[in-house]
N, C-alpha and C. Protein backbone atom coordinates (compact mmCIF):
# COMPACT_ATOMS: atom_id res chain seq x y z
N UNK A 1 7.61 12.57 9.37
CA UNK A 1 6.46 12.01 10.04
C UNK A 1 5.72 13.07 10.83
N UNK A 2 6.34 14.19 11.71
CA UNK A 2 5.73 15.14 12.18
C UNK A 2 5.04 15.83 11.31
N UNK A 3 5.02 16.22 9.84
CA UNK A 3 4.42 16.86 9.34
C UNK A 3 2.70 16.28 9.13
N UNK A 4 2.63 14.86 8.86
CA UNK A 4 1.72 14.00 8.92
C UNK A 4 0.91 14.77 10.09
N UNK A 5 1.32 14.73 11.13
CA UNK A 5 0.78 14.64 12.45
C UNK A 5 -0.19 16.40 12.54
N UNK A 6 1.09 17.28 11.66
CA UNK A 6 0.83 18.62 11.26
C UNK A 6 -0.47 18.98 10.74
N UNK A 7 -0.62 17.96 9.86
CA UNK A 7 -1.96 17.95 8.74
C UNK A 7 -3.02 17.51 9.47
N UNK A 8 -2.71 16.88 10.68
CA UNK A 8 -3.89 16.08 11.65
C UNK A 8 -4.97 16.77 11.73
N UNK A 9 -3.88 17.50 13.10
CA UNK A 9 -3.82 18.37 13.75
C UNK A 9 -4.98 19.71 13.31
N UNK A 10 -4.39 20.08 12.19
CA UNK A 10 -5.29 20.83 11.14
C UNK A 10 -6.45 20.42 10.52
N UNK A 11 -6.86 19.25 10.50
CA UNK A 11 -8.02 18.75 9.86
C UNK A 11 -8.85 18.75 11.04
N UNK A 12 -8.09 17.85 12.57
CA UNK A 12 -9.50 18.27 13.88
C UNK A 12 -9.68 19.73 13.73
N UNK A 13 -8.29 20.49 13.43
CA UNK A 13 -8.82 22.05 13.97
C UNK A 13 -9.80 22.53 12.88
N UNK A 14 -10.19 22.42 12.12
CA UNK A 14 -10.93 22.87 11.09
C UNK A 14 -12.25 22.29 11.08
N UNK A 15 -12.14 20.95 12.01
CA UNK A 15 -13.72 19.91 12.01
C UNK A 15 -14.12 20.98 13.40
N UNK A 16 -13.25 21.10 14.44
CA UNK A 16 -13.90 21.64 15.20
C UNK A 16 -14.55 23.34 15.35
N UNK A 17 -13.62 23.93 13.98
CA UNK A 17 -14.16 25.81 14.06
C UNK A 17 -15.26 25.40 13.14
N UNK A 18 -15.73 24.42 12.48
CA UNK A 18 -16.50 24.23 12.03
C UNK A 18 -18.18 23.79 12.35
N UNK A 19 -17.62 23.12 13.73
CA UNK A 19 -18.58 22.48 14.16
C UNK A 19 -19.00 21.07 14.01
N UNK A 20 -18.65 20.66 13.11
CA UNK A 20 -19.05 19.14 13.09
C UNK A 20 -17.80 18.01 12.62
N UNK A 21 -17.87 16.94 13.48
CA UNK A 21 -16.80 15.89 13.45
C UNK A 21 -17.37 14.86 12.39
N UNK A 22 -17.21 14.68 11.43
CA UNK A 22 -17.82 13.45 10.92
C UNK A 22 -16.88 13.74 9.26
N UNK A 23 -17.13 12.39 8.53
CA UNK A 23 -15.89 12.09 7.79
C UNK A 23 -16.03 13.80 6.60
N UNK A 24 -17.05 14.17 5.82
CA UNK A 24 -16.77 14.84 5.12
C UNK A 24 -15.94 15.89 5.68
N UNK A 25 -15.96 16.75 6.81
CA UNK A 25 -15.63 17.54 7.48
C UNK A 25 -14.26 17.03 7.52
N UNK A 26 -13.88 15.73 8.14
CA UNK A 26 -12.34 15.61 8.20
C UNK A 26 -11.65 15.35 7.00
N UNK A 27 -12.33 15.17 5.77
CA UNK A 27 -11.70 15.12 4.87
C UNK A 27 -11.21 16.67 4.26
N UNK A 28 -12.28 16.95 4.40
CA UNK A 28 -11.90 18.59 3.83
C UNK A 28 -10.80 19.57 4.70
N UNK A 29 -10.94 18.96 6.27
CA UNK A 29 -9.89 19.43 6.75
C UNK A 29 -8.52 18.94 6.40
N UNK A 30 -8.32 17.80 5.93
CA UNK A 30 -7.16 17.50 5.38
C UNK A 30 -6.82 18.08 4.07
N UNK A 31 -7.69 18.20 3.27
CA UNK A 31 -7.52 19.14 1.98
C UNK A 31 -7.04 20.58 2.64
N UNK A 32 -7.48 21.03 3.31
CA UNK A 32 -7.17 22.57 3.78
C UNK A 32 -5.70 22.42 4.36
N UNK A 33 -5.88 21.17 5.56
CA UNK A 33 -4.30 21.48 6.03
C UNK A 33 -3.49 21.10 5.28
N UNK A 34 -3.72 20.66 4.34
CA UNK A 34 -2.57 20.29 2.86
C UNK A 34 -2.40 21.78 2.51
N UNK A 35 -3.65 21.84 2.15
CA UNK A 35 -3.27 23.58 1.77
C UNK A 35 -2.21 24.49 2.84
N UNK A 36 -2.98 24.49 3.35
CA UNK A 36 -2.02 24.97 4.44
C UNK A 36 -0.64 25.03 4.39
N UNK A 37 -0.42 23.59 4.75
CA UNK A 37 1.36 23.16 4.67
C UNK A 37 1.92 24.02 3.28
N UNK A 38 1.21 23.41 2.34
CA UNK A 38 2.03 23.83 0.99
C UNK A 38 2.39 24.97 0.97
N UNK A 39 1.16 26.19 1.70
CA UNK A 39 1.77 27.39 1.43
C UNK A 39 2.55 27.76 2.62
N UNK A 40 3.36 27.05 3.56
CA UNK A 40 4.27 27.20 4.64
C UNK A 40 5.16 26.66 4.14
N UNK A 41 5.09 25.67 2.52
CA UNK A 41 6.29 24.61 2.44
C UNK A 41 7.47 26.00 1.98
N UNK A 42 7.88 27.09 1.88
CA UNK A 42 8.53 27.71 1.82
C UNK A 42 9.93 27.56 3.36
N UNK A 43 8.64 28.14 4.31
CA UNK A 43 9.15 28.52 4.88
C UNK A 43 10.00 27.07 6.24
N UNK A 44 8.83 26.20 6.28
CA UNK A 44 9.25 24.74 6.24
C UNK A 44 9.65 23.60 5.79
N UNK A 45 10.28 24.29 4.47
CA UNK A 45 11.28 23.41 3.92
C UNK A 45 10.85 21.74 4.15
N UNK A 46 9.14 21.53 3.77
CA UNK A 46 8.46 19.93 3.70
C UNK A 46 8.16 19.58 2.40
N UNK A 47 9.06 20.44 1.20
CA UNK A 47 8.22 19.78 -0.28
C UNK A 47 8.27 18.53 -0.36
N UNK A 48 9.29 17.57 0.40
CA UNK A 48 9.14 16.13 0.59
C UNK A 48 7.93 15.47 0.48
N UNK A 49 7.22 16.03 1.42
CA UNK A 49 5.93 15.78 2.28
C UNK A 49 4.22 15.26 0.96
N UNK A 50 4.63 16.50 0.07
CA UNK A 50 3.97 16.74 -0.93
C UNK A 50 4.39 15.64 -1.77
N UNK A 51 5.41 14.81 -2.33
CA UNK A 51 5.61 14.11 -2.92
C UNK A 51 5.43 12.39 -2.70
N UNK A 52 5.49 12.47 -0.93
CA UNK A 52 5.13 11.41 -0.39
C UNK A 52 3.29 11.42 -0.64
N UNK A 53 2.74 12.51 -0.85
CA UNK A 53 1.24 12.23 -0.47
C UNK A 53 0.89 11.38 -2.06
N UNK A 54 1.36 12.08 -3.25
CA UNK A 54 1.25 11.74 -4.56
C UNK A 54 1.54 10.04 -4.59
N UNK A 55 2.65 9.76 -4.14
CA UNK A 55 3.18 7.91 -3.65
C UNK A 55 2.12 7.45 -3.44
N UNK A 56 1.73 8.04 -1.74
CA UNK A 56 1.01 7.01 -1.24
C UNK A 56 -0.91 6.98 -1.95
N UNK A 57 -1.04 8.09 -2.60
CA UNK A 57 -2.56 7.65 -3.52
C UNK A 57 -2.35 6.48 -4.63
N UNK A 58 -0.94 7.26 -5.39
CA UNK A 58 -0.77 6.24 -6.19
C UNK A 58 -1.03 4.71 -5.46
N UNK A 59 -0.66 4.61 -4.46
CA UNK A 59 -0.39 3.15 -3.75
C UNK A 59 -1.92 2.68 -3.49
N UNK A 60 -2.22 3.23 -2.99
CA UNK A 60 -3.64 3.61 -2.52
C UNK A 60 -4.79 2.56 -3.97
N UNK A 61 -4.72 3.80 -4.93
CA UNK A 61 -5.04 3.15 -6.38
C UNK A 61 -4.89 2.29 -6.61
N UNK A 62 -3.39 1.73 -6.87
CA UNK A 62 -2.97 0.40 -7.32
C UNK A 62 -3.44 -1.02 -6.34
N UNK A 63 -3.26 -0.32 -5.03
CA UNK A 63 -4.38 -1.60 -4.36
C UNK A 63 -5.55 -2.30 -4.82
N UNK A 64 -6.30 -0.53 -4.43
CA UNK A 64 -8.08 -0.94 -5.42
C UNK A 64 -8.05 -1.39 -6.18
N UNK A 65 -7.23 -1.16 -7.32
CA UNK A 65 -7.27 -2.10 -9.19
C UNK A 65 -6.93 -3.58 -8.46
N UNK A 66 -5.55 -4.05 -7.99
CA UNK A 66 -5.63 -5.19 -7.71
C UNK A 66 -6.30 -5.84 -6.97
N UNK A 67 -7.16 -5.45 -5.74
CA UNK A 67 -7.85 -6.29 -5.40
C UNK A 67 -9.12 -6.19 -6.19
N UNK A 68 -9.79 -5.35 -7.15
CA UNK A 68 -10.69 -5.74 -7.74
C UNK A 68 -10.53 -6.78 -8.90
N UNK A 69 -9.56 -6.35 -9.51
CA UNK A 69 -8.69 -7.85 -10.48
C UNK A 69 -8.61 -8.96 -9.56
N UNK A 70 -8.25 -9.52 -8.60
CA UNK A 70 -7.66 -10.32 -8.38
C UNK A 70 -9.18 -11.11 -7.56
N UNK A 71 -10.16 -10.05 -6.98
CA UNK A 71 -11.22 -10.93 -6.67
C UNK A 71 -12.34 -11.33 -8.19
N UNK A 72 -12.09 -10.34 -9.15
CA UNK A 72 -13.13 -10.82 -9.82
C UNK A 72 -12.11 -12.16 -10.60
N UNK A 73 -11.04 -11.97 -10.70
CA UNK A 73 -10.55 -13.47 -11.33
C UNK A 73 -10.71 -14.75 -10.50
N UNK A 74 -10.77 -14.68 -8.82
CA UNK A 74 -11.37 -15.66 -8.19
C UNK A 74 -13.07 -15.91 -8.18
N UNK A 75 -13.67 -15.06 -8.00
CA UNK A 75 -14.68 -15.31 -8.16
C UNK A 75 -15.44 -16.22 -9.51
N UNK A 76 -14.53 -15.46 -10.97
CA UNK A 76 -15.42 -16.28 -12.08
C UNK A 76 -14.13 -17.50 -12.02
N UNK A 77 -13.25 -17.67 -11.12
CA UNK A 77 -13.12 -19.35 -11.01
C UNK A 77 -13.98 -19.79 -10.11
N UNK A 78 -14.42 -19.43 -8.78
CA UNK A 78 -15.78 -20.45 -8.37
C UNK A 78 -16.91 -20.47 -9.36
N UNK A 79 -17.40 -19.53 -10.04
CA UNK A 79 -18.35 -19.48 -10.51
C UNK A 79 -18.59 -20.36 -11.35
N UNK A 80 -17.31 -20.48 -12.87
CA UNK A 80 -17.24 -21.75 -13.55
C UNK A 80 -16.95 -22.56 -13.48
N UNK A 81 -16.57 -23.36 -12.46
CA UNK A 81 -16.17 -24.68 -12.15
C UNK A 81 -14.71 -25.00 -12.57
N UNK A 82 -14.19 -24.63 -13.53
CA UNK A 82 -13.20 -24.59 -13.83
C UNK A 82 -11.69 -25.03 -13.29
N UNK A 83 -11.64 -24.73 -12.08
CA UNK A 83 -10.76 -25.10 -11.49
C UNK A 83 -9.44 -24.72 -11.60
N UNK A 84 -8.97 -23.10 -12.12
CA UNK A 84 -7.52 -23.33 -12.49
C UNK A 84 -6.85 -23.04 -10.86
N UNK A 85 -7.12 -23.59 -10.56
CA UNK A 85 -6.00 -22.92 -9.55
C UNK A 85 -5.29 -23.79 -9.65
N UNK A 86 -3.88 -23.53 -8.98
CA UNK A 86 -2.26 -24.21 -9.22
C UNK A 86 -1.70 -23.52 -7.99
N UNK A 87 -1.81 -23.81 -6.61
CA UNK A 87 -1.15 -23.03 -5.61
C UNK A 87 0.15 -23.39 -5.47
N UNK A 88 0.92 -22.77 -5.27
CA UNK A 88 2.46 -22.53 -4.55
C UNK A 88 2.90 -21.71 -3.56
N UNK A 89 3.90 -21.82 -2.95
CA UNK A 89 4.64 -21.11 -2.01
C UNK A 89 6.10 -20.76 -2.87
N UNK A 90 6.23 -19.58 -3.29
CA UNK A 90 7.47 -19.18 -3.70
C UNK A 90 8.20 -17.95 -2.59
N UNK A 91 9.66 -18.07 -3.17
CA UNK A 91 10.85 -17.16 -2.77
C UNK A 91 10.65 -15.61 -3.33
N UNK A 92 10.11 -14.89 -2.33
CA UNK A 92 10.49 -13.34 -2.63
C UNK A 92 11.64 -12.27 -2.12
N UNK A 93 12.96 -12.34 -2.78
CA UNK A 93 13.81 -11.81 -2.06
C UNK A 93 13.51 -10.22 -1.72
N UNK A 94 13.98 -9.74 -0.81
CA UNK A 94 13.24 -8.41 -0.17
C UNK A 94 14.68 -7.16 -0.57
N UNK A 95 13.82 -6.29 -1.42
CA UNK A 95 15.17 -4.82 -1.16
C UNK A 95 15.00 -4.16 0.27
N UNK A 96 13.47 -4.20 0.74
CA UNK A 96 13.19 -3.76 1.84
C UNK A 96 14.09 -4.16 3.36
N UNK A 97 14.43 -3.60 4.26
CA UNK A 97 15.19 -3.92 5.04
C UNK A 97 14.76 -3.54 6.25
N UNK A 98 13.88 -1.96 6.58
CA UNK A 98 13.21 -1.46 8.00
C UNK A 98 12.02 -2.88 8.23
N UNK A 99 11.81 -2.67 9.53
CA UNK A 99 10.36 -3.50 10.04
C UNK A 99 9.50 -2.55 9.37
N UNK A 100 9.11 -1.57 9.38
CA UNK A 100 8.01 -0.77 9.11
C UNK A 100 8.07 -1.27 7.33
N UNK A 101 9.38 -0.97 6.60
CA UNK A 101 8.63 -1.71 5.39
C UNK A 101 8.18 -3.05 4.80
N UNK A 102 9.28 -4.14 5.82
CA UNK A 102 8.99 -5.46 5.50
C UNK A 102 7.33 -5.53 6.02
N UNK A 103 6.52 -4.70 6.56
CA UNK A 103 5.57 -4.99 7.27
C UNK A 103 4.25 -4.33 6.59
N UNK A 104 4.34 -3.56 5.74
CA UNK A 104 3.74 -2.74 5.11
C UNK A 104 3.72 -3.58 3.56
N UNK A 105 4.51 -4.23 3.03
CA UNK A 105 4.72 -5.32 2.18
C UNK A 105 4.11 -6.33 2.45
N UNK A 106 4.27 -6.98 3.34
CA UNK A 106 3.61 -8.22 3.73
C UNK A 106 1.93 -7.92 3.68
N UNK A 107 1.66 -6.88 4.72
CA UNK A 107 0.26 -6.69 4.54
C UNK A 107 -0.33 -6.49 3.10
N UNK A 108 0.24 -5.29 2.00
CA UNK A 108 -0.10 -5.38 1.01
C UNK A 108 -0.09 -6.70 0.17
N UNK A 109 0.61 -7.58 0.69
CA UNK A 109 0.49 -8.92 -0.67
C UNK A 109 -0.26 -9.41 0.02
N UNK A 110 -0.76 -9.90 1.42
CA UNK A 110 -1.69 -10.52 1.87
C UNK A 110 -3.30 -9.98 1.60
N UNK A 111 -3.51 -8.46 1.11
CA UNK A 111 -4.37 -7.67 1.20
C UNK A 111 -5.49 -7.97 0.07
N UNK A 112 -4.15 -8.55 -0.64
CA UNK A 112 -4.85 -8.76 -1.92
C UNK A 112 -5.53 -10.52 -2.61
N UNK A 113 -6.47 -10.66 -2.53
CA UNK A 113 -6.95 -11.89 -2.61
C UNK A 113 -6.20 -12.93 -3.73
N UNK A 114 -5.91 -14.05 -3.31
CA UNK A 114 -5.44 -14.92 -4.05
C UNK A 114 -3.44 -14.83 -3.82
N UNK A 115 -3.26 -14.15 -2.71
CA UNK A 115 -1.88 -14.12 -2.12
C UNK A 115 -1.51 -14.08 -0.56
N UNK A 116 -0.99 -15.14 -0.15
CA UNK A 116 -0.59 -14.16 1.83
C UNK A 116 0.60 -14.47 1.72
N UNK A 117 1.67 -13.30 2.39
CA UNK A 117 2.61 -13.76 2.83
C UNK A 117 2.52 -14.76 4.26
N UNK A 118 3.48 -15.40 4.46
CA UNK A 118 3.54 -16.94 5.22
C UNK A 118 4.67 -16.42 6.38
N UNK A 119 5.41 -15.83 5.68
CA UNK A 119 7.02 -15.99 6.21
C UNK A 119 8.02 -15.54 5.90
N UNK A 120 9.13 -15.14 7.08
CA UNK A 120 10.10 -14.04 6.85
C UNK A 120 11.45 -15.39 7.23
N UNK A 121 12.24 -15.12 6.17
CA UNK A 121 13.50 -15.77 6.65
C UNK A 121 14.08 -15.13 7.93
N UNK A 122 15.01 -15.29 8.71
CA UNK A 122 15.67 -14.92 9.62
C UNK A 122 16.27 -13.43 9.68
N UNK A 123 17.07 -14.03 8.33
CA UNK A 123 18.23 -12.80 7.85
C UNK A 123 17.56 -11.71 7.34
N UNK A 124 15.73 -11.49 7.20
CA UNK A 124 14.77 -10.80 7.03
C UNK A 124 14.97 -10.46 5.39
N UNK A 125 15.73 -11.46 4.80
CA UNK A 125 16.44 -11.40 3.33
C UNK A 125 15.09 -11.63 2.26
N UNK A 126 14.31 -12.35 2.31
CA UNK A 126 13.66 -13.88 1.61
C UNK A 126 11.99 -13.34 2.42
N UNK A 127 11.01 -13.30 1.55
CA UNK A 127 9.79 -13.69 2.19
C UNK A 127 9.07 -14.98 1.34
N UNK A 128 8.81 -15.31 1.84
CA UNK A 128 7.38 -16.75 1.60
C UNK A 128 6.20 -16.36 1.31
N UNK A 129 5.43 -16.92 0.19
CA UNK A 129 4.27 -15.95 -0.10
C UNK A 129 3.67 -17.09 -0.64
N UNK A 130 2.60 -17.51 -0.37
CA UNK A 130 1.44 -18.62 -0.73
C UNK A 130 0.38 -17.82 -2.06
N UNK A 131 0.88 -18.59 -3.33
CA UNK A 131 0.09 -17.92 -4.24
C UNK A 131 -0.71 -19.15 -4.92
N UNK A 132 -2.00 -18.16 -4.93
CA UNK A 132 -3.48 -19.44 -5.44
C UNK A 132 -3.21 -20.18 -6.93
N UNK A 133 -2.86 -19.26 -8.02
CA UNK A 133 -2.43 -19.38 -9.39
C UNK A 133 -1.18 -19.16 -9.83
N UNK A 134 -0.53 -20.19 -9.43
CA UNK A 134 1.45 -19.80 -9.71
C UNK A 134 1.02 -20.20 -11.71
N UNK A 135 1.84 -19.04 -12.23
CA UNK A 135 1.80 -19.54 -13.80
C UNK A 135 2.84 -20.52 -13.87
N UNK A 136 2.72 -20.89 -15.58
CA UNK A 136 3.79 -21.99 -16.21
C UNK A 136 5.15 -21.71 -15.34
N UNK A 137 5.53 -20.45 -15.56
CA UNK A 137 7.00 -19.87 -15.43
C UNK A 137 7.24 -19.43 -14.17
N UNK A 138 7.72 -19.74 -13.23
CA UNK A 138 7.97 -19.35 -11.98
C UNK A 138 8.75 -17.61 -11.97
N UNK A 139 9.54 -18.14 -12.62
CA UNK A 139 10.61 -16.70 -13.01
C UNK A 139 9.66 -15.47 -12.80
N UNK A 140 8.63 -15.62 -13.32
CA UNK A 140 7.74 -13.94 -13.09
C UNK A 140 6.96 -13.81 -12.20
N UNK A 141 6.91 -14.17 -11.26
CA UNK A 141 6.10 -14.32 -10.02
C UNK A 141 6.97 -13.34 -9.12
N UNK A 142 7.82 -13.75 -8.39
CA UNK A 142 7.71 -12.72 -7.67
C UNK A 142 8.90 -11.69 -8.23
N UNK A 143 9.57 -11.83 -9.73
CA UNK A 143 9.54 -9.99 -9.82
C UNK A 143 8.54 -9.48 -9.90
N UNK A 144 7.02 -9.86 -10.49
CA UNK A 144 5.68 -9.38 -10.33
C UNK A 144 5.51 -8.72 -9.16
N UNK A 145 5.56 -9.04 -7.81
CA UNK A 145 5.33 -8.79 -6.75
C UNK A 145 6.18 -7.82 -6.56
N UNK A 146 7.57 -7.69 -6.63
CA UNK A 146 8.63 -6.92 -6.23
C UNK A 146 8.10 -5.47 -7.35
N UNK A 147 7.75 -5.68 -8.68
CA UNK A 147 7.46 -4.18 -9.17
C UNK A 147 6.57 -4.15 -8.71
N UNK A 148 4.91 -4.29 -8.31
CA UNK A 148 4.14 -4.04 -8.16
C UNK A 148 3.88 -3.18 -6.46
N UNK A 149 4.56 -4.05 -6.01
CA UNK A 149 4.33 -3.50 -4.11
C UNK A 149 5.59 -2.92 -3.89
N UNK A 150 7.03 -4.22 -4.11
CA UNK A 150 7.78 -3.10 -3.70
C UNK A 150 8.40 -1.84 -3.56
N UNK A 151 8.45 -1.87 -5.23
CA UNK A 151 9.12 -0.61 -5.62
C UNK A 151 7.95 0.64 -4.86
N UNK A 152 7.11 0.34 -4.99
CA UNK A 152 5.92 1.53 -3.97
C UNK A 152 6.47 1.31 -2.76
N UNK A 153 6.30 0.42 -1.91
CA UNK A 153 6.83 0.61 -0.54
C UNK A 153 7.81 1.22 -0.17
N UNK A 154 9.06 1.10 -1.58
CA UNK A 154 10.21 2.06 -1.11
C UNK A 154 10.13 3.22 -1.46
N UNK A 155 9.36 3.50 -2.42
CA UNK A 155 9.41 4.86 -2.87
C UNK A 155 8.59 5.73 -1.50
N UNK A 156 7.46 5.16 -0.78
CA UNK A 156 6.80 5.88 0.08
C UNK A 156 7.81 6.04 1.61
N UNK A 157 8.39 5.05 1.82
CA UNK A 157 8.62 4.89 2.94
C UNK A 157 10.22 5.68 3.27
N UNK A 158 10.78 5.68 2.07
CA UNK A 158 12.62 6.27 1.75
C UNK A 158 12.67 7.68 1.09
């Protein structure tokens, strides 16, 4: 996590020898202090760091696709009258176990239109997830969810 903070750090310092604060500038400072790191990852032993950044775009990506899927499939149901929706509340058992990932999960399935999580069992085992279009088959619902978010959440966060 300090290294995060590393790359910050480096992106104000580069907005400010630069002169100007505003997003292109901090973006490029983050490209540089990436640079940066990488060529210190020798000597700071962070190639971790580098592999977490690759995760979290991927994650990043896979958001955008689903919430653009998932609003344009709501939308051309208002649009045609149609009506499929079929809502449910199903059982998502969790591999996740930190607060920081049960929480980072939850937000991602809520993030995405036509899903919120509701609710955490006790034993923080089980989440509750209110879905707009449950299919025929229950069975694929939430391993759907579990490859799609979880396996990212653990890969970024472990």
């Amino acid at each position: 996590m300090i290294v995060i903070l590393w790359n910050i750090v480096l992106a104000l310092f580069w907005s400010a020898i630069s002169g100007e604060f505003n997003v292109p500038s901090l973006v490029l400072g983050l490209v540089v202090g990436n640079l940066v790191l990488y060529l210190a990852n020798s000597a700071l032993d962070i190639f971790w760091y580098f592999l977490k950044i690759k995760s979290f775009l991927f994650l990043i990506g896979m958001l955008f696709i689903e919430l653009i899927r998932s609003s344009l499939h709501i939308a051309f149901d208002i649009v045609t009258f149609k009506g499929h929706l079929r809502p449910g509340i199903i059982r998502v058992p969790l591999e996740v176990n930190t607060p920081a990932e049960i929480t980072m999960l939850s937000n991602m399935i809520s993030f995405t239109p036509g899903t919120l999580s509701l609710d955490l069992s006790r034993e923080a085992k089980v989440l509750y997830v209110h879905v707009m279009y449950l299919p025929k088959s229950l069975k694929e619902v939430a391993p759907g969810l579990k490859r799609k978010y979880e396996s990212l959440v653990l890969e970024l966060l472990r």
